[in-house]
Protein backbone atom coordinates (compact mmCIF):
# COMPACT_ATOMS: atom_id res chain seq x y z
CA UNK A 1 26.01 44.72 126.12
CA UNK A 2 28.89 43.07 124.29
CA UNK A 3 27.62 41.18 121.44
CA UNK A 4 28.47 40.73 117.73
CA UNK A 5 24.64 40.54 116.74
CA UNK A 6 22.91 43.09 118.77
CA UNK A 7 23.36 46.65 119.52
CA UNK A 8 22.21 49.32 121.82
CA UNK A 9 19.63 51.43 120.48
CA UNK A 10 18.35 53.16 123.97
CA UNK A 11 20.47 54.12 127.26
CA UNK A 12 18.09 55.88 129.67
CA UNK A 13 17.61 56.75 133.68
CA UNK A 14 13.82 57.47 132.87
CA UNK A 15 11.35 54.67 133.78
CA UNK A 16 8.84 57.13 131.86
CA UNK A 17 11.07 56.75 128.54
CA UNK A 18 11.51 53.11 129.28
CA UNK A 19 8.21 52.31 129.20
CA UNK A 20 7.51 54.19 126.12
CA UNK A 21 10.45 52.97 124.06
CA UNK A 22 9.03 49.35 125.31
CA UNK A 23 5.84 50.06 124.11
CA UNK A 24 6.62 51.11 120.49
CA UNK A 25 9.09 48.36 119.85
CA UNK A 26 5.96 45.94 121.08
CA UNK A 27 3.82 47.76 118.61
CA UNK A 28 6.10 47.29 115.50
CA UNK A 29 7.24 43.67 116.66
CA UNK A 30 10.69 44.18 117.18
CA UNK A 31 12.17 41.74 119.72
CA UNK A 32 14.55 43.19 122.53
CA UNK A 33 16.38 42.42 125.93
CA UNK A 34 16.69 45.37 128.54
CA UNK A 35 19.48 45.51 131.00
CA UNK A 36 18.89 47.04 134.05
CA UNK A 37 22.05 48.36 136.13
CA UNK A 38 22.21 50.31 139.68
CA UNK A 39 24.19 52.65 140.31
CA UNK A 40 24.20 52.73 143.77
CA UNK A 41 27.62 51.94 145.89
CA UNK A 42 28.27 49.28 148.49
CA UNK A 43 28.44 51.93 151.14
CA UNK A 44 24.98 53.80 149.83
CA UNK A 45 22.19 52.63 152.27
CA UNK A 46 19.39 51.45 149.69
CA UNK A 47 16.83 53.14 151.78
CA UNK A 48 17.97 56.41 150.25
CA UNK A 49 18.29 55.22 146.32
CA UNK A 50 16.36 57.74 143.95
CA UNK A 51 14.98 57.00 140.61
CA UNK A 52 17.81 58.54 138.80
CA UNK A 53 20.18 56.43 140.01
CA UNK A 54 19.45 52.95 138.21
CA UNK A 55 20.42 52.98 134.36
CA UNK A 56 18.74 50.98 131.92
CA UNK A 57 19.50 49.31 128.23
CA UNK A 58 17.69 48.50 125.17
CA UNK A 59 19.36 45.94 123.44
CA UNK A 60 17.92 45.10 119.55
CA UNK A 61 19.57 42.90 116.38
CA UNK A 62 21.71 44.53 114.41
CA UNK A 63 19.22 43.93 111.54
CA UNK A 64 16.57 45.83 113.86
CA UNK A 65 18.63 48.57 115.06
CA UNK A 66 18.73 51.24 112.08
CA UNK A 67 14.68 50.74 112.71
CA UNK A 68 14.04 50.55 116.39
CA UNK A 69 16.40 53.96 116.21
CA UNK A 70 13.79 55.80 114.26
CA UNK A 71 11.28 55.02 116.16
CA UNK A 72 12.64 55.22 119.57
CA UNK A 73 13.87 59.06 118.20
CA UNK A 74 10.08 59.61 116.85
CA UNK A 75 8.39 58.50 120.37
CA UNK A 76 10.54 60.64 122.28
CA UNK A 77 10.80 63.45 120.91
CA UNK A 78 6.60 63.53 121.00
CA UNK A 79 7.71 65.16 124.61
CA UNK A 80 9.67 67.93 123.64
């Protein structure tokens, strides 16, 4: 997103890592807007879209950021 007071901490294909990144900035009260963007074409038939294809956006305050970056880092990389 183009904005002067927020920036984007998380840009993801994962609905797993969505929800997870959601739930920790919920825990430590950080407010946040997600963006959700398909990828599909005009000529794609939507009947054969796979999960992979839509893209999604955390967007935080700048004064937020530096923190909901830490912890966004420390709940996913629990998984690896």
């Amino acid at each position: 997103m183009f904005s002067f007071k927020k920036e984007d901490v998380w840009i993801g294909y994962s609905l797993k890592d969505l929800s997870k990144v959601i739930r920790v900035l919920l825990d430590n009260n950080i407010e946040y807007t997600n963006n959700k963007v398909s990828t599909l074409r005009n000529d794609e038939n939507t009947n054969l879209r796979r999960y992979d294809e839509t893209q999604y956006t955390i967007t935080v305050s700048k004064r937020n950021a530096k923190e909901a970056k830490y912890l966004i880092n420390n709940v996913l990389s629990k998984d690896v």
